[in-house]
Protein backbone atom coordinates (compact mmCIF):
# COMPACT_ATOMS: atom_id res chain seq x y z
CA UNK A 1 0.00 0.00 0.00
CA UNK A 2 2.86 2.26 1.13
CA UNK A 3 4.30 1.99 -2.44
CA UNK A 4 1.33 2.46 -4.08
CA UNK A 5 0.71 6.00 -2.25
CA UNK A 6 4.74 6.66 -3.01
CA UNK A 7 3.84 6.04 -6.82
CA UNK A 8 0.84 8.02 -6.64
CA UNK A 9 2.70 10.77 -5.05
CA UNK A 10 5.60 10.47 -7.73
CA UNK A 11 3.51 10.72 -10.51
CA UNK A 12 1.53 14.02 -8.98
CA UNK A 13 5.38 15.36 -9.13
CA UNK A 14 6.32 14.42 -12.61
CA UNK A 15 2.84 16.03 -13.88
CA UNK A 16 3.02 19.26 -11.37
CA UNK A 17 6.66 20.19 -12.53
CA UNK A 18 6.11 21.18 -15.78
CA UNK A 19 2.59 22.64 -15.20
CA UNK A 20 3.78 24.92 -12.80
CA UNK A 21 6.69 25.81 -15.33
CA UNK A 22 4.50 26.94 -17.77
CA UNK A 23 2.37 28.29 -15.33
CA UNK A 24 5.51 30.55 -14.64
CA UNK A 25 6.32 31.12 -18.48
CA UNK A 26 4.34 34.36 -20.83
CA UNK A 27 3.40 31.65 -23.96
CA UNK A 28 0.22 34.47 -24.33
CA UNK A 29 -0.04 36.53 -27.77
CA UNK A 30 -0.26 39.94 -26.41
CA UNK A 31 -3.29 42.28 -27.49
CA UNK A 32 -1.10 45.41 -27.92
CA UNK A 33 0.45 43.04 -31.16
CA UNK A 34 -2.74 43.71 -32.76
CA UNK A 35 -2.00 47.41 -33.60
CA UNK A 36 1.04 46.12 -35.87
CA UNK A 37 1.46 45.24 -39.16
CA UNK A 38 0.39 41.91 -39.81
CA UNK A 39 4.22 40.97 -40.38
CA UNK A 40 4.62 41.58 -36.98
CA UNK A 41 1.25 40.37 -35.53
CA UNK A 42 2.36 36.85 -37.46
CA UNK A 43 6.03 36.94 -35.42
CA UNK A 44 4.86 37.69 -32.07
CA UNK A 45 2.49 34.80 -32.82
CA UNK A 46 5.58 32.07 -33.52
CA UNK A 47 7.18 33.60 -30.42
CA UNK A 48 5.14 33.79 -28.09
CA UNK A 49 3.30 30.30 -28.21
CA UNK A 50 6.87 28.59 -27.79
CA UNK A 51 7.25 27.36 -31.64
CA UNK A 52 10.80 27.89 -31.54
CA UNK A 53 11.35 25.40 -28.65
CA UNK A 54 10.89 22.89 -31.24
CA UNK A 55 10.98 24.56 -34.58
CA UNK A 56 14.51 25.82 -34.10
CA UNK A 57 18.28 24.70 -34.43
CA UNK A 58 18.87 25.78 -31.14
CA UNK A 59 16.28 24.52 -29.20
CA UNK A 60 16.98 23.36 -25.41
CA UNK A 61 14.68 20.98 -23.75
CA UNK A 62 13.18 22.64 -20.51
CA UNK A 63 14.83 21.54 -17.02
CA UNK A 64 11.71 18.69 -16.60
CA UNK A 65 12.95 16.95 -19.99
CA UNK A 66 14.82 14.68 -17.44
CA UNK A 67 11.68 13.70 -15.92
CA UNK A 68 10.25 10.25 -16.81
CA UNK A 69 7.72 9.71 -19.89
CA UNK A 70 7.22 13.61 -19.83
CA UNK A 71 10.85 14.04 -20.90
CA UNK A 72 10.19 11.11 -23.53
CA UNK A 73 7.30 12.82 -25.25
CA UNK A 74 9.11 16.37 -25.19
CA UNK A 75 12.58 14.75 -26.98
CA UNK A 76 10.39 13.28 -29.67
CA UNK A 77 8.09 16.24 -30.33
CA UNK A 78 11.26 18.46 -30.32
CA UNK A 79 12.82 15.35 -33.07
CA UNK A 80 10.31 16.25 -35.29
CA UNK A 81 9.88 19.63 -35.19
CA UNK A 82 13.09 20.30 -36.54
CA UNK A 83 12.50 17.66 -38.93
CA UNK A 84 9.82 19.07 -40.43
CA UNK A 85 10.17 22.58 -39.70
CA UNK A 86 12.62 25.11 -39.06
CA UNK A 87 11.73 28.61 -38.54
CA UNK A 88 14.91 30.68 -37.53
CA UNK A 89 15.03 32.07 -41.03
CA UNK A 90 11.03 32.81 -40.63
CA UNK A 91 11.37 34.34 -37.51
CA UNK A 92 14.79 36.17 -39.02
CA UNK A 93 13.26 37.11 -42.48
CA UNK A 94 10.46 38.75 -40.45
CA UNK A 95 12.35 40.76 -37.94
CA UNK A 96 14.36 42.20 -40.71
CA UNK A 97 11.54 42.91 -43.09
CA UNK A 98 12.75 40.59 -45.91
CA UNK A 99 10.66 37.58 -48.04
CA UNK A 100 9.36 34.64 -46.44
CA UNK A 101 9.60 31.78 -48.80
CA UNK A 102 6.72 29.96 -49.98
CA UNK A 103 7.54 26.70 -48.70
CA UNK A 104 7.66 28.35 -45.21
CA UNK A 105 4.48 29.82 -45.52
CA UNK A 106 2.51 26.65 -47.21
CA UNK A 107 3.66 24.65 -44.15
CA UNK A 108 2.94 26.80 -41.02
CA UNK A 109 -0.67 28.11 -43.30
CA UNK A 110 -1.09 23.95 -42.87
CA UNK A 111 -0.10 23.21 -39.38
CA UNK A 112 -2.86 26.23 -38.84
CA UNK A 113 -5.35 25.12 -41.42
CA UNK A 114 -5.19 21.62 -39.85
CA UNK A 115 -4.89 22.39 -36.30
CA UNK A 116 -1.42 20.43 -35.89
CA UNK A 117 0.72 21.97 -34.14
CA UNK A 118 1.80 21.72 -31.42
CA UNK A 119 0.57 18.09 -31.12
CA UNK A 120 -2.11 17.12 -28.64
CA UNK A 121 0.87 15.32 -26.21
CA UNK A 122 2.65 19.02 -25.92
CA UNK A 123 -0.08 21.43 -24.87
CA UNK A 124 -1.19 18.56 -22.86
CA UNK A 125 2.21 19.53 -21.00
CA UNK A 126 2.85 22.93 -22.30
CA UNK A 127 -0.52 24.39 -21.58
CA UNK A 128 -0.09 27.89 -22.79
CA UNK A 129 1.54 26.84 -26.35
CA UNK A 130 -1.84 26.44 -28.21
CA UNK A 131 -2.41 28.10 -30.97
CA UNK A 132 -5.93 30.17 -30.44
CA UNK A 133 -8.48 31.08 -32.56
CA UNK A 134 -7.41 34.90 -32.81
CA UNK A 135 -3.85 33.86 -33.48
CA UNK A 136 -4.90 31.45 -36.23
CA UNK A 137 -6.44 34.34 -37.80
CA UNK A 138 -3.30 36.47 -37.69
CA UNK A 139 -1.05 33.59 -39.42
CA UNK A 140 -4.05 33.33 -42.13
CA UNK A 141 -4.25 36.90 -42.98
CA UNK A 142 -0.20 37.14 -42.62
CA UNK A 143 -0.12 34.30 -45.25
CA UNK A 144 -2.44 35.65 -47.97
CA UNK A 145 -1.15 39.46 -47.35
CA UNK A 146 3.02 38.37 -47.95
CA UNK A 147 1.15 35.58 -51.13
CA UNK A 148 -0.82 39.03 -52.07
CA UNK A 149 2.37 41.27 -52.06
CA UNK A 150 5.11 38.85 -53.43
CA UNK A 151 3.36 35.95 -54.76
CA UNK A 152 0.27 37.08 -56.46
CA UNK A 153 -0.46 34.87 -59.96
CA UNK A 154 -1.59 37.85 -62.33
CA UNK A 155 -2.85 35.16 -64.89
CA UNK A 156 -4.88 32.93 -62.23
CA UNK A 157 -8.90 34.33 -61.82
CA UNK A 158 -9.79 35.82 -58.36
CA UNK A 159 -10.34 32.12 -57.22
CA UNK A 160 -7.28 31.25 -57.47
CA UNK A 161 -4.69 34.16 -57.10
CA UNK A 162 -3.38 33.22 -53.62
CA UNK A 163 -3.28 29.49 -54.08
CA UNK A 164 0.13 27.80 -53.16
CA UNK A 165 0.54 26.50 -56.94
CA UNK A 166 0.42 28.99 -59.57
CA UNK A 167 0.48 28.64 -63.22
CA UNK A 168 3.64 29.33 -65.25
CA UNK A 169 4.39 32.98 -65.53
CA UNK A 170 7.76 33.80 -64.73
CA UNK A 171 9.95 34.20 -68.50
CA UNK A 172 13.53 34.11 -68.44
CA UNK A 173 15.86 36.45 -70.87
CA UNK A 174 17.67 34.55 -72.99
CA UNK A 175 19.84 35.06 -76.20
CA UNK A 176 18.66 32.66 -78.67
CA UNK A 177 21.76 32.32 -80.58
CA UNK A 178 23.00 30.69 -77.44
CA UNK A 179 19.85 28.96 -76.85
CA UNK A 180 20.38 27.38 -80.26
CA UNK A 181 24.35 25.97 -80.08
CA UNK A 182 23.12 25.10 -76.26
CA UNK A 183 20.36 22.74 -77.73
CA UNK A 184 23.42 21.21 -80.07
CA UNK A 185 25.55 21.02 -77.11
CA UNK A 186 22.58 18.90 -75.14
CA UNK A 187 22.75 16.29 -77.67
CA UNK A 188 26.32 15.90 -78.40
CA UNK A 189 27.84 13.07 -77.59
CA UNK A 190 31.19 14.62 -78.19
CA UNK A 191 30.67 15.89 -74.20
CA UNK A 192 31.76 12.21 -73.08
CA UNK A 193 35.17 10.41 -72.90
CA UNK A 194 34.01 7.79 -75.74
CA UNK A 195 31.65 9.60 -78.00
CA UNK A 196 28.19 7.85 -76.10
CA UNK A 197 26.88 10.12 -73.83
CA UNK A 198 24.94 13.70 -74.29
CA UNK A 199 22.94 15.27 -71.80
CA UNK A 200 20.12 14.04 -73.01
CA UNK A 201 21.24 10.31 -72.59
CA UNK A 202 19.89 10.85 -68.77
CA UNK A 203 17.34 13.79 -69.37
CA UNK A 204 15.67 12.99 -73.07
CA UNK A 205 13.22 14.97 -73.72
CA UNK A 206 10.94 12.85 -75.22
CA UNK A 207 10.64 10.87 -71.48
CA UNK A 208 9.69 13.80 -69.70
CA UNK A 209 13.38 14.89 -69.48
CA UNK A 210 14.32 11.79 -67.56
CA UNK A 211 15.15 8.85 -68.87
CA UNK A 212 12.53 6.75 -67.08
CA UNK A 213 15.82 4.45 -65.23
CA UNK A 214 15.69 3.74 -61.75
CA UNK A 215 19.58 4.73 -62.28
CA UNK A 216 20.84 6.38 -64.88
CA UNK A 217 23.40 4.58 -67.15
CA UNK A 218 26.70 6.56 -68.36
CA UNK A 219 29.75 5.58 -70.19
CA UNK A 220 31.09 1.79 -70.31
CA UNK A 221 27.19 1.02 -69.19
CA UNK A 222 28.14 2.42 -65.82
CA UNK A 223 24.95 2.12 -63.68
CA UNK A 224 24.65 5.69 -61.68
CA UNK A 225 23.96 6.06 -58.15
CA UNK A 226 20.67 7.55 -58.09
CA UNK A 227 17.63 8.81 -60.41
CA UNK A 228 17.82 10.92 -62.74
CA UNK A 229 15.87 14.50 -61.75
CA UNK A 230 13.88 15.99 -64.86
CA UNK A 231 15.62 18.53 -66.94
CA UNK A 232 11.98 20.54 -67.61
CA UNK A 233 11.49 23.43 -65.01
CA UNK A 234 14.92 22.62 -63.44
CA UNK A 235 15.26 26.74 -64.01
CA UNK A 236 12.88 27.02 -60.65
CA UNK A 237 14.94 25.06 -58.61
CA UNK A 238 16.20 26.88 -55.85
CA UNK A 239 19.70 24.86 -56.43
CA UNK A 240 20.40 21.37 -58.87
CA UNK A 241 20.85 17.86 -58.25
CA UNK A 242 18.87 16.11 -55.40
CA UNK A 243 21.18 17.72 -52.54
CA UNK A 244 21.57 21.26 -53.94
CA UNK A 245 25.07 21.04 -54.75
CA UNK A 246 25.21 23.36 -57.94
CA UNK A 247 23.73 26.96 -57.17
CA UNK A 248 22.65 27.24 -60.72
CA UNK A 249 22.02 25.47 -64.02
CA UNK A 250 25.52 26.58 -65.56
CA UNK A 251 27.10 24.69 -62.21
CA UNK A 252 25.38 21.90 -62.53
CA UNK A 253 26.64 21.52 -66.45
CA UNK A 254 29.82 21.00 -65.20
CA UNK A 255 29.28 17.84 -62.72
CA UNK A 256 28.50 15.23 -65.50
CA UNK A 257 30.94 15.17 -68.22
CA UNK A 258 33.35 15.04 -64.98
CA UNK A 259 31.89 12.58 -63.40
CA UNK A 260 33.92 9.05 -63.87
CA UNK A 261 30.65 7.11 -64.09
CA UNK A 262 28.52 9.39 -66.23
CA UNK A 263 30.07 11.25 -69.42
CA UNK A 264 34.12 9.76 -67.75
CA UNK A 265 36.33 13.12 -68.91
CA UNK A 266 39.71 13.37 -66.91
CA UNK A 267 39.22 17.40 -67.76
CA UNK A 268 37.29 19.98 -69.31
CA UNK A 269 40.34 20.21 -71.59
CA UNK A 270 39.42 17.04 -73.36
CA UNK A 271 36.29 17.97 -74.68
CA UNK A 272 37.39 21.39 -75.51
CA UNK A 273 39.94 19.57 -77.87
CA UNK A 274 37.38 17.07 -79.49
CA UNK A 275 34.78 20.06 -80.17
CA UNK A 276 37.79 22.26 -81.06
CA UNK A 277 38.25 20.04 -83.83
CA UNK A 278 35.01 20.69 -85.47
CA UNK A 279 35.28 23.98 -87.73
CA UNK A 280 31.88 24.64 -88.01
CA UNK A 281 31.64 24.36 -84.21
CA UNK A 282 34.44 26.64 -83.47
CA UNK A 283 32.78 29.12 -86.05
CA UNK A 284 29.84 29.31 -83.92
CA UNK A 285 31.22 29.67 -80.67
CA UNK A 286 33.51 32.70 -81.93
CA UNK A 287 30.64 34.78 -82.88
CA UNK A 288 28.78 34.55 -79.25
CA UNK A 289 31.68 33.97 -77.47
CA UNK A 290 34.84 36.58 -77.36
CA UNK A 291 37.33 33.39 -75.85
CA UNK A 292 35.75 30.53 -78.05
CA UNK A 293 35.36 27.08 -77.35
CA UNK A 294 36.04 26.89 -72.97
CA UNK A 295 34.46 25.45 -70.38
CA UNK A 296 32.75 28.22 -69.41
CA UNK A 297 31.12 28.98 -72.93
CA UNK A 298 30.23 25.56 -73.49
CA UNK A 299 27.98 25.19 -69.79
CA UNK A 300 26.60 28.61 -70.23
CA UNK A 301 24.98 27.31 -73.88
CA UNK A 302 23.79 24.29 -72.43
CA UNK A 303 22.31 26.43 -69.36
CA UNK A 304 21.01 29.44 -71.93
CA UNK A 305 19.50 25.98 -73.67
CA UNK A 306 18.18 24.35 -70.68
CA UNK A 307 16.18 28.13 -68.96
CA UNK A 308 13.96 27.61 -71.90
CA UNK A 309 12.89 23.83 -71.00
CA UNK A 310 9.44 25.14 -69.32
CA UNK A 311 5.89 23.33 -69.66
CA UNK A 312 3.26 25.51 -69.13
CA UNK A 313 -0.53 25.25 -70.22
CA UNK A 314 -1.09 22.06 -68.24
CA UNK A 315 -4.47 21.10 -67.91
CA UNK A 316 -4.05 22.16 -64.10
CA UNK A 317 -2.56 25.55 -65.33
CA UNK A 318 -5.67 26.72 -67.41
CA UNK A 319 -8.10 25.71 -64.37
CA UNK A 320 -6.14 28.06 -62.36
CA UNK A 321 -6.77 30.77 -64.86
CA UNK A 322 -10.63 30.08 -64.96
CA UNK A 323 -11.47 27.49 -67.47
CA UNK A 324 -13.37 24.71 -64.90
CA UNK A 325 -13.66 22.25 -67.61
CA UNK A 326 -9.75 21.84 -68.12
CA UNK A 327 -9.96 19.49 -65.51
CA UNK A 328 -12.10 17.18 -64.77
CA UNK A 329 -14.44 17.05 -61.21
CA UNK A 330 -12.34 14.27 -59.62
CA UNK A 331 -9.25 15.92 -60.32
CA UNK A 332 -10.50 18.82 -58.58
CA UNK A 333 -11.28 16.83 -55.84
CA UNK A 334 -7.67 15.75 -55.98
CA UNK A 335 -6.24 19.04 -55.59
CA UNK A 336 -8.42 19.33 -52.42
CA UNK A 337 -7.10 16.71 -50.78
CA UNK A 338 -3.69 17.46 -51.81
CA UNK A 339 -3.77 20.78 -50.10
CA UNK A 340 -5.85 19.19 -46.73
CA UNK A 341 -3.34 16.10 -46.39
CA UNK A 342 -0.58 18.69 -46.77
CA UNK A 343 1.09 17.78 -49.70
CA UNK A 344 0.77 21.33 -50.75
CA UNK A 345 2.85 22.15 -47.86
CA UNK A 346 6.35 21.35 -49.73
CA UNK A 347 5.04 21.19 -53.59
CA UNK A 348 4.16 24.76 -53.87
CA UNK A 349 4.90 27.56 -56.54
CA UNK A 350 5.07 27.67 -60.18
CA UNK A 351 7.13 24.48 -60.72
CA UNK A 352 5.53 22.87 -57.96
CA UNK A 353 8.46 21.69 -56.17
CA UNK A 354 12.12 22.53 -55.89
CA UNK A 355 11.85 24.91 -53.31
CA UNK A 356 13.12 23.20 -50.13
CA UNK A 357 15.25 19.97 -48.75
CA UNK A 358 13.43 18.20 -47.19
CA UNK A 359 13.60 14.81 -44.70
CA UNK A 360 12.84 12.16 -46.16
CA UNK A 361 10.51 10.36 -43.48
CA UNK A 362 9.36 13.27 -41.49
CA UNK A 363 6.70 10.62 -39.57
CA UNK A 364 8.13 6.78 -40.46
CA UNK A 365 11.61 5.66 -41.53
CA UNK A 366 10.96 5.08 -44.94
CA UNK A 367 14.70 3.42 -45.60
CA UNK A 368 14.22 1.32 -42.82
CA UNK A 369 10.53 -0.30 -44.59
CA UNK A 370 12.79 -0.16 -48.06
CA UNK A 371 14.24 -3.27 -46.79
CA UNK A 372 18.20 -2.16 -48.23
CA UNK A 373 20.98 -0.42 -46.27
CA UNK A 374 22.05 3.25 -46.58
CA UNK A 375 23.95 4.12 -49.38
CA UNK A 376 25.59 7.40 -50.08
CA UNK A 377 23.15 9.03 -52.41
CA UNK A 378 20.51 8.68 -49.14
CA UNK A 379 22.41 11.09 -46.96
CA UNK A 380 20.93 13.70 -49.48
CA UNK A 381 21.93 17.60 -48.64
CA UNK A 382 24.63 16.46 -46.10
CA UNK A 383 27.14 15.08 -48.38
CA UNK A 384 27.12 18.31 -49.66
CA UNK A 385 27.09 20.35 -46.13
CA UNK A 386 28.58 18.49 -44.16
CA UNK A 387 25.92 19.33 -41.71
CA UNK A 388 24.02 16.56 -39.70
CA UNK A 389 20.43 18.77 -39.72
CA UNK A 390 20.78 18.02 -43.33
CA UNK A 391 21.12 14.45 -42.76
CA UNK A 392 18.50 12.10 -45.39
CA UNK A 393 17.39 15.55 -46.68
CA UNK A 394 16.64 15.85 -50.66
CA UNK A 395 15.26 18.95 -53.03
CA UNK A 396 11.66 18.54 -53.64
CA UNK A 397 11.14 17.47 -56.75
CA UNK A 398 8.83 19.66 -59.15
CA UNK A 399 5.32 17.66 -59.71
CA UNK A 400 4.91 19.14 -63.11
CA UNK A 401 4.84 15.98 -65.66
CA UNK A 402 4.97 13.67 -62.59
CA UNK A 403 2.74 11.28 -64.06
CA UNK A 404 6.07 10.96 -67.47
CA UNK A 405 8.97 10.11 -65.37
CA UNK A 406 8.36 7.06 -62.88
CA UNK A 407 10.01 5.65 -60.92
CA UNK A 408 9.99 7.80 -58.49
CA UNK A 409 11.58 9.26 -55.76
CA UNK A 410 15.93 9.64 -55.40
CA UNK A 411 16.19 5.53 -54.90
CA UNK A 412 13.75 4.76 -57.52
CA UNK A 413 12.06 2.96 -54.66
CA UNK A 414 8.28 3.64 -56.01
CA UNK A 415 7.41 2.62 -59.46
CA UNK A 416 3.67 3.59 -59.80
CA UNK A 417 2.78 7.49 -59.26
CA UNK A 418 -0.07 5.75 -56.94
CA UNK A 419 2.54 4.37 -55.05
CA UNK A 420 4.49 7.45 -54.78
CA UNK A 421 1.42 9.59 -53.35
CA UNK A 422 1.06 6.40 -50.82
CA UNK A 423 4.64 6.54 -49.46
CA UNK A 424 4.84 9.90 -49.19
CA UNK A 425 1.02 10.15 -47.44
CA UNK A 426 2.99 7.42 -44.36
CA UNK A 427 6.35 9.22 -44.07
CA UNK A 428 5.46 12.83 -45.03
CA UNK A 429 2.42 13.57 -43.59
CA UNK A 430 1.03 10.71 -42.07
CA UNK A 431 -2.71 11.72 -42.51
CA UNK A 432 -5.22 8.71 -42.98
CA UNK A 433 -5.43 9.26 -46.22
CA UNK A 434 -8.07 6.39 -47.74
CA UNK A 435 -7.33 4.63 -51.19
CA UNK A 436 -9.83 6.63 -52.84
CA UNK A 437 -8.01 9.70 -51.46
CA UNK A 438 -4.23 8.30 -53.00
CA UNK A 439 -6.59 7.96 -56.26
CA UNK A 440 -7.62 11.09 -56.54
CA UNK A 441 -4.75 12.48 -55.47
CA UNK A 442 -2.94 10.47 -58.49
CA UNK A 443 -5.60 11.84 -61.11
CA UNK A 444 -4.86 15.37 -59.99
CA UNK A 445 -1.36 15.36 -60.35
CA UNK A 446 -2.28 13.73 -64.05
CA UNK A 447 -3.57 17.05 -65.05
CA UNK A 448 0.30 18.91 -64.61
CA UNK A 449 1.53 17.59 -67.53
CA UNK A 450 2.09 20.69 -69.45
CA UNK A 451 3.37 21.87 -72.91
CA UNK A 452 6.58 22.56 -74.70
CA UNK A 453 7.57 24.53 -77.70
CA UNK A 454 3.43 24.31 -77.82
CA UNK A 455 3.56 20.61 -77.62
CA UNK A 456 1.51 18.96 -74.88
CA UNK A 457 4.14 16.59 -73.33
């Protein structure tokens, strides 16, 4: 009996301690934010309900962390906040008046939207860290006013001007001289050690600008270590290859024809000297380029080349702009429950995707259920880095002509679309998303197959 009452008493502690904490602790949204802007009213919101204990690099667990079960539940919520989430560049962007990006804003306009965070087991504990009604509001209206101001579509109708996906709008300059010998260059196979490979070997247009591998193969039938990315919209990515590790499209043209297992050159030297031979080639480098025939001419073609490798008019696009028959009803149903599941939450802008690294298995270990080790090409944005918050991380692939360039997914691990949208629903967002959902789901991201050169893909 004795030890009974002791336990009883024990447990009183270990749930007392951290009420009384917070208790202790301002976690209120203070009325006097309401006369601020709205950029404002949104920050005090994130800092005064405690987000950044979780949602930040350099979060500390509270003194009670070391407390039985308690201390448990607060490590793992604090796990997968910064998994999911990070928001010292939110929180820095807004105190210093610059632009929130949109993947930011599609996932904390969620986590509002769907009333997620914080999670039921840490305002069970951390009482004053809900999220309340008036605050909601303020995130809602700071969403749509920094969408309104810096993300606006000016072709979508009313409906649809704020939406996280907006049709294709944004033109690049380009000289199309360069555009022309960089479209020559993409198909030469005078870029590899042995005459086999072009870029489009491993981004052919015709396949969606994949080439529909798991793994790409190079020269001497080299099998690659990991998918091959699309080449179309690549000029929205926010950085190339998987983990980021070019900064731009001319950076990235210089990884493969060095690479030993893709296009196998010892230097760029080499394939100066086999193009150098070509007269007609040299000819048309020397009038758009003042030093001829270099490394840096030759990636900048094939990057002038690749900025104009954009599919708009998708089916998707021109229901944005108004026309309701583009798609049909289910697919619209689709896009619903893309945006309520939170899928929309990472696949956002004009290309859909590209916009963020993210975790890959944000709610489940999906390497663990892939039933194979960890290779090299899973440690994602960290072999770049070096940093371990970047650990498993990858760029978000665009969705735009998803349904053209299965399998799917860095390791090629899903092979249907339908399986793609079910994976990610367990390890992404873990919502109980039904098989009729994953359906739909799979016939709306059937309508972003778009157009190019006026071609529908």
């Amino acid at each position: 009996m004795k030890n009974k009452k002791l336990i009883i008493i024990l447990a009183i502690v270990v749930i007392m301690i951290p009420i009384a904490y917070n208790l202790f602790s301002d976690h209120t949204y203070h009325l006097e934010h309401a006369t601020e802007s709205v950029r404002n009213q949104a920050l005090a919101v994130l800092k005064d309900n405690d987000c950044m204990a979780c949602h930040s690099v350099n979060s500390v667990a509270p003194p009670y962390s070391v407390l039985p079960i308690i201390g448990e539940t607060i490590k793992k919520d604090m796990e997968f906040g910064k998994r999911s989430l990070l928001l010292d560049d939110v929180v820095a962007t807004l105190e210093n008046d610059g632009l929130v990006g949109e993947v930011d804003l599609a996932k904390i306009e969620h986590a509002v939207d769907a009333n997620t965070m914080p999670p039921k087991p840490y305002t069970a504990i951390h009482w004053g860290a809900n999220i309340k009604k008036n605050e909601a509001e303020v995130i809602k209206k700071w969403v749509a006013h920094e969408r309104m101001n810096n993300y606006k579509s000016m072709s979508a109708s009313a409906e649809f001007a704020l939406e996280p996906i907006r049709p294709i709008e944004t033109e690049f300059a380009v000289d199309a001289n360069k555009v022309a010998l960089g479209n020559q260059l993409y198909h030469d196979t005078r870029l590899s050690a042995n005459n086999t490979i072009s870029c489009a070997t491993c981004h052919d247009l015709a396949k969606g600008g994949t080439d529909q591998l798991p793994v790409s193969i190079g020269i001497h039938d080299q099998e690659g270590p990991i998918n091959s990315p699309t080449v179309y919209n690549a000029v929205y990515n926010l950085a190339q290859f998987w983990d980021g590790r070019a900064h731009d499209l001319q950076a990235q043209a210089v990884g493969p024809p060095m690479d030993a297992k893709e296009m196998g050159n010892n230097s760029f030297d080499d394939i100066v000297e086999r193009l150098s031979a070509d007269k007609e080639l040299v000819t048309q480098f020397a009038n758009l380029y003042t030093e001829g025939i270099t490394q840096n001419s030759i990636t900048d073609a094939i990057a002038e080349f690749e900025k104009t490798l954009v599919t708009p008019n998708a089916p998707f696009d021109k229901y944005l702009k108004g026309d309701k028959d583009a798609i049909t009803a289910r697919q619209a149903e689709g896009y619903d429950v893309f945006k309520r599941v939170g899928c929309a939450s990472c696949h956002v802008g004009e290309a859909i995707g590209g916009q963020s690294f993210e975790h890959m298995g944000i709610f489940d270990n999906g390497f663990a259920l892939r039933g194979s080790s960890i290779e090299t090409a899973d440690k994602g944005r960290a072999k770049f880095t070096g940093d371990e918050k970047d650990n498993f991380k990858q760029k978000t692939p665009t969705l735009r002509n998803i349904a053209l360039t299965a399998p799917y997914f860095h390791d090629a691990s899903a092979n249907s679309l339908e399986e793609a949208v079910s994976a990610m629903a367990k390890y992404q967002v873990k919502e109980n998303v039904t098989q009729e959902e994953i359906t739909l789901i799979t016939e709306f991201l059937e309508s972003l197959t778009g157009e190019y050169n006026g071609q529908s893909l």
